[in-house]
Protein backbone atom coordinates (compact mmCIF):
# COMPACT_ATOMS: atom_id res chain seq x y z
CA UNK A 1 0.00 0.00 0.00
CA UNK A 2 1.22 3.75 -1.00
CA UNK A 3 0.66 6.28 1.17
CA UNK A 4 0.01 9.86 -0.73
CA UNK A 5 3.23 12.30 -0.73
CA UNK A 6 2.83 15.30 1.33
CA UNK A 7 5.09 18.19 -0.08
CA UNK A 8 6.56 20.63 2.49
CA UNK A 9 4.84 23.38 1.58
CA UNK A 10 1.29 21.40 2.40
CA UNK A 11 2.94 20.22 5.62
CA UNK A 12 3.97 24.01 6.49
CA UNK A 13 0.30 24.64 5.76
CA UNK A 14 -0.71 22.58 8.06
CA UNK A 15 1.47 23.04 11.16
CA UNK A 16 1.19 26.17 13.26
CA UNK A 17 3.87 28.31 12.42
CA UNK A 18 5.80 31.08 14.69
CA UNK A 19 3.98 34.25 14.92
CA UNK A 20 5.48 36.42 12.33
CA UNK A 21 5.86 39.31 14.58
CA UNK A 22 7.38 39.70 17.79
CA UNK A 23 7.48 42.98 19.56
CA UNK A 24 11.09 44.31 20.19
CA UNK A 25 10.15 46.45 22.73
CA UNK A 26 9.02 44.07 25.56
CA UNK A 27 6.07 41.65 26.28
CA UNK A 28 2.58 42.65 27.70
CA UNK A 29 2.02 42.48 31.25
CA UNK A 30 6.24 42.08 31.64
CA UNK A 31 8.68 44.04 33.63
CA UNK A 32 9.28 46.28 30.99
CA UNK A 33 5.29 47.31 30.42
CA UNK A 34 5.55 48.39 34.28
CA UNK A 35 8.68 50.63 33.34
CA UNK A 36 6.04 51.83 30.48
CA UNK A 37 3.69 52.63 32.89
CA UNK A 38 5.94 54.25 35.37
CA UNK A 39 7.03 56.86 32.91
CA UNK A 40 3.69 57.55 32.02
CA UNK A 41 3.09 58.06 35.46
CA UNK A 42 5.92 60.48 35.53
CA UNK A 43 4.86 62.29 32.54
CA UNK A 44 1.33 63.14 33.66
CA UNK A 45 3.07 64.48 36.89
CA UNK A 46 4.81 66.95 35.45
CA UNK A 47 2.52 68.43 33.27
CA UNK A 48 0.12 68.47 35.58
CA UNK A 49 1.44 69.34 38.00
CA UNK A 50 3.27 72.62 36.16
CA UNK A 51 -0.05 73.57 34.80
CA UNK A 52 -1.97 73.82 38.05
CA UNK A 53 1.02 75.30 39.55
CA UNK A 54 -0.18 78.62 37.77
CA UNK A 55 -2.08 79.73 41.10
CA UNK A 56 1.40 80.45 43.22
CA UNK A 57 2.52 82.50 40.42
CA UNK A 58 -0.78 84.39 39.66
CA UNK A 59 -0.28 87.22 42.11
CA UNK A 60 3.20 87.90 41.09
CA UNK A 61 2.58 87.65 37.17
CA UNK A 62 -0.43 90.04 37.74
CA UNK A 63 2.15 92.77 39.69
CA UNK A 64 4.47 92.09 37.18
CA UNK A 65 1.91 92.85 34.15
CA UNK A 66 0.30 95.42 36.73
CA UNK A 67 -2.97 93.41 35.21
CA UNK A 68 -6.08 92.91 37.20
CA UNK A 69 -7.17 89.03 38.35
CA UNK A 70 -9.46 88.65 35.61
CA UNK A 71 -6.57 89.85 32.92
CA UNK A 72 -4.17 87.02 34.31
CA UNK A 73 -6.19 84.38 34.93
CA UNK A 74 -6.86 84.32 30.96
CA UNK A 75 -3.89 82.87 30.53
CA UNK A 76 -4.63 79.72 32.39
CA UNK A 77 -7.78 79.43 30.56
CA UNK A 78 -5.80 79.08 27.26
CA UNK A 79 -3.82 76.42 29.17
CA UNK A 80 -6.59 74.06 29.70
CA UNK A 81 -8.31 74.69 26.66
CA UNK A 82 -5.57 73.48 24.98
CA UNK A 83 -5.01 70.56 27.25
CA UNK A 84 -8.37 68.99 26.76
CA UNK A 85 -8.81 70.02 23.16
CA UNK A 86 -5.96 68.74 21.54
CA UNK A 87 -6.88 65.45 23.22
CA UNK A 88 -8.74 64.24 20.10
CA UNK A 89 -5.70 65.19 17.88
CA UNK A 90 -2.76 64.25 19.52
CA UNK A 91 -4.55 60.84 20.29
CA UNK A 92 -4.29 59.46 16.58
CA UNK A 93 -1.73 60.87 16.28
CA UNK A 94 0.27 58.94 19.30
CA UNK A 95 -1.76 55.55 17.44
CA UNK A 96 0.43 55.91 14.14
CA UNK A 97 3.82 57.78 15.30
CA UNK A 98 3.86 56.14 18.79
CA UNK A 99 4.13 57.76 22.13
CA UNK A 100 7.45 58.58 22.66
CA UNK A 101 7.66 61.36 19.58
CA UNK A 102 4.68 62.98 21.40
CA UNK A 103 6.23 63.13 24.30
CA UNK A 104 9.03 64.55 22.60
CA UNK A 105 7.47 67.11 20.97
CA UNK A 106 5.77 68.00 25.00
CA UNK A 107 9.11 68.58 26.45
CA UNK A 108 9.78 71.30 23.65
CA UNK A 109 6.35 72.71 24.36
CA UNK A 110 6.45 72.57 27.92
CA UNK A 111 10.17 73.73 27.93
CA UNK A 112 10.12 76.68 26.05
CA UNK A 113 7.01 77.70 26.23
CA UNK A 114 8.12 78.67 30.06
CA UNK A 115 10.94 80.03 29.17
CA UNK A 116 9.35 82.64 27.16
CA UNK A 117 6.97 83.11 29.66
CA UNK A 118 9.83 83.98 32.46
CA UNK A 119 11.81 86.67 30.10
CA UNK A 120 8.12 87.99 28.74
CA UNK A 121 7.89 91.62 28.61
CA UNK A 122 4.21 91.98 28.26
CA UNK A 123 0.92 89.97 29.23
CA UNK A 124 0.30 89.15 25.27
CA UNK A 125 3.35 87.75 25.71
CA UNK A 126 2.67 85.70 28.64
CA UNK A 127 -0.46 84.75 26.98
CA UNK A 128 0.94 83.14 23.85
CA UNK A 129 4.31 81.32 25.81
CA UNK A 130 2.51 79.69 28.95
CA UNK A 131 -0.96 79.40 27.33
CA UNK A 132 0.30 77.79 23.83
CA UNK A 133 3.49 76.03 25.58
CA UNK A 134 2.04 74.15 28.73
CA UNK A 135 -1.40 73.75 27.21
CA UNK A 136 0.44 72.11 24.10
CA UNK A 137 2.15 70.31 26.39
CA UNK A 138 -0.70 68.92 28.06
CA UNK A 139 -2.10 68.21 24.91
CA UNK A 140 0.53 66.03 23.26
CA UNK A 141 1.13 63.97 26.68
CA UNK A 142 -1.84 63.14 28.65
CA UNK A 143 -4.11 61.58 26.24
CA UNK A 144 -1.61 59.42 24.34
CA UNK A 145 0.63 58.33 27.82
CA UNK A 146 -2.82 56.70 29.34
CA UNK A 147 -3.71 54.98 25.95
CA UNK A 148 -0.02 53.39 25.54
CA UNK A 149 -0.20 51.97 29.00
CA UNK A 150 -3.23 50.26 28.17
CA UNK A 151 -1.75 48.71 25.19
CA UNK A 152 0.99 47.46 27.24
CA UNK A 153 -1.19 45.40 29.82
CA UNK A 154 -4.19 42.92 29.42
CA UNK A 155 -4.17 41.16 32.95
CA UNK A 156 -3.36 44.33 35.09
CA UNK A 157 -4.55 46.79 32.59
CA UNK A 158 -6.44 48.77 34.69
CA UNK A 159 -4.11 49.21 37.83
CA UNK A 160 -1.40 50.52 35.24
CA UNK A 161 -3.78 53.34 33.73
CA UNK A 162 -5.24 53.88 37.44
CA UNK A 163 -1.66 54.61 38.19
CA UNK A 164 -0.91 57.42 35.44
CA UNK A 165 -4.10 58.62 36.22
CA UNK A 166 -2.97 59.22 39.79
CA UNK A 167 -0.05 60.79 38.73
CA UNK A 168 -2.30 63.82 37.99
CA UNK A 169 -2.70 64.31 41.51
CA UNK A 170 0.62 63.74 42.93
CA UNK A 171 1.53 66.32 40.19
CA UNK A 172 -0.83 68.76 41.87
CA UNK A 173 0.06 67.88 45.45
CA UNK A 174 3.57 68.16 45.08
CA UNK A 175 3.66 70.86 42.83
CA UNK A 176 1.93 73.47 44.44
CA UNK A 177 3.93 73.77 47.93
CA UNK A 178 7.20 73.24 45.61
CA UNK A 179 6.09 76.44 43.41
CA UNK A 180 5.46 78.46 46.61
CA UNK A 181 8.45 78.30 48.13
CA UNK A 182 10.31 78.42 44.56
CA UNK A 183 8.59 82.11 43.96
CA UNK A 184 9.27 83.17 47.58
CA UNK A 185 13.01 82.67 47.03
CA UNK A 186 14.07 83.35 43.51
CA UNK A 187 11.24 85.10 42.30
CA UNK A 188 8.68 83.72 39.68
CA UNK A 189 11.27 84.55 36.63
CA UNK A 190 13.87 82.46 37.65
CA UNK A 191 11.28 79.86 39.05
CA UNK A 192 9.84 79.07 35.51
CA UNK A 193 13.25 79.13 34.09
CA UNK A 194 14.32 76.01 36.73
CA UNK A 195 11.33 74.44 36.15
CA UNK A 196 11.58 74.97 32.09
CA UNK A 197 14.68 72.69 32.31
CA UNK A 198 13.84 70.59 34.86
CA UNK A 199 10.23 69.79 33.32
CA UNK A 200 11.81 68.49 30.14
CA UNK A 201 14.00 67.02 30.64
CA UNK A 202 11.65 64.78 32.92
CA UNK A 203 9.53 64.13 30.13
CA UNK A 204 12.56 63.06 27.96
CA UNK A 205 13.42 60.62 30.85
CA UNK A 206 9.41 59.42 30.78
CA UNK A 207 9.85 59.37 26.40
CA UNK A 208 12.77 56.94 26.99
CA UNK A 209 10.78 54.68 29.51
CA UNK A 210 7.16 54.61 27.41
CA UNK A 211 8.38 53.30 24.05
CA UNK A 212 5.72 52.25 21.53
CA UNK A 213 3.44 49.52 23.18
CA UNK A 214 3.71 45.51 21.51
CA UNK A 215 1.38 45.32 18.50
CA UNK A 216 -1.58 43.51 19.79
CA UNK A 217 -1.99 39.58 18.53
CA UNK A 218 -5.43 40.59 16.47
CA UNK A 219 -3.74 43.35 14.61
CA UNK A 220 -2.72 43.37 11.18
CA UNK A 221 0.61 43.10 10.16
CA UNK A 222 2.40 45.40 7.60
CA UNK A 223 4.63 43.60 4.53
């Protein structure tokens, strides 16, 4: 009796083959997803945190502008309408270029746009550097940090977005008594200026621990 010849390519066909992709960057649920989530738990602290620092330096910008409360406090308002607005565009965004450019692009926001505000001569001024910068800031972090640490995680998925959610509030906690004591002793100038530096290059440390999450196991894969 003959048995029928089975060519290899029919036998590939029917074993189970590797999976043709495997994620460079780390494994879902692994050590390296935490480190994921621990930057974005950094990087929602900072900008946070700098953006609702704005009330210890309110009464000295408002001196310094000689502007009344309802002048100054415009410029916060720009700050958190970009923050929440740019939410639905920096979101697809993150989806095709990956996190860690919009982080990058968050530290140059967030960086410079305080440093204009500290050597501003003018409240126009003011408006445009700590309205566009930190709410642009905002903007390109928040949104696509919390959706790239759900894409690292299935089994503890929500703990690890709980926990760059909470970030918002240690931000806040920890920022405000920080900026306080910053304006009292070097003045609100040289306090954006320290944290213009120090702000960035935070989120350039939380770029370099996010990464792009591993391509989920459903997803199509490009030739």
């Amino acid at each position: 009796m003959s048995f029928p010849e089975t060519s290899p390519a029919a036998a590939g066909a029917e074993c189970p083959s590797a999976p043709a992709h495997a994620p460079a960057g780390g494994a879902r649920d692994s050590r390296r997803a935490w480190l994921a989530a621990a930057g974005a738990t950094l990087a929602a602290s900072v900008v946070y945190g700098l953006a609702y620092s704005y009330g210890q330096f309110f009464g000295p910008m408002a001196q310094a502008f000689r502007a009344g409360d309802g002048a100054a406090s415009v410029v916060f308002s720009i700050t958190t309408l970009l923050g929440f607005g740019l939410s639905a565009v920096t979101g697809p965004v993150a989806d095709r270029a990956g996190p860690r450019l919009m982080l990058l692009v968050g530290a140059v926001c967030l960086g410079l746009g305080l440093h204009l505000t500290a050597i501003s001569d003018a409240l126009w001024q003011a408006y445009l550097a700590y309205g566009l910068g930190i709410g642009l800031g905002v903007g390109c972090v928040y949104v696509p940090v919390v959706t790239a640490t759900g894409r690292w995680f299935d089994r503890y998925r929500t703990v690890a977005t709980g926990s760059v959610v909470t970030g918002v509030g240690i931000g806040t906690v920890v920022s405000s008594p920080l900026s306080a004591w910053m304006v009292s002793h070097f003045g609100w100038r040289h306090a954006y200026e320290y944290y213009a530096v120090g702000g960035a290059a935070l989120l350039l440390l939380a770029a370099a621990l996010v990464g792009r999450p591993p391509q989920a196991p459903d997803a199509p894969i490009a030739a």
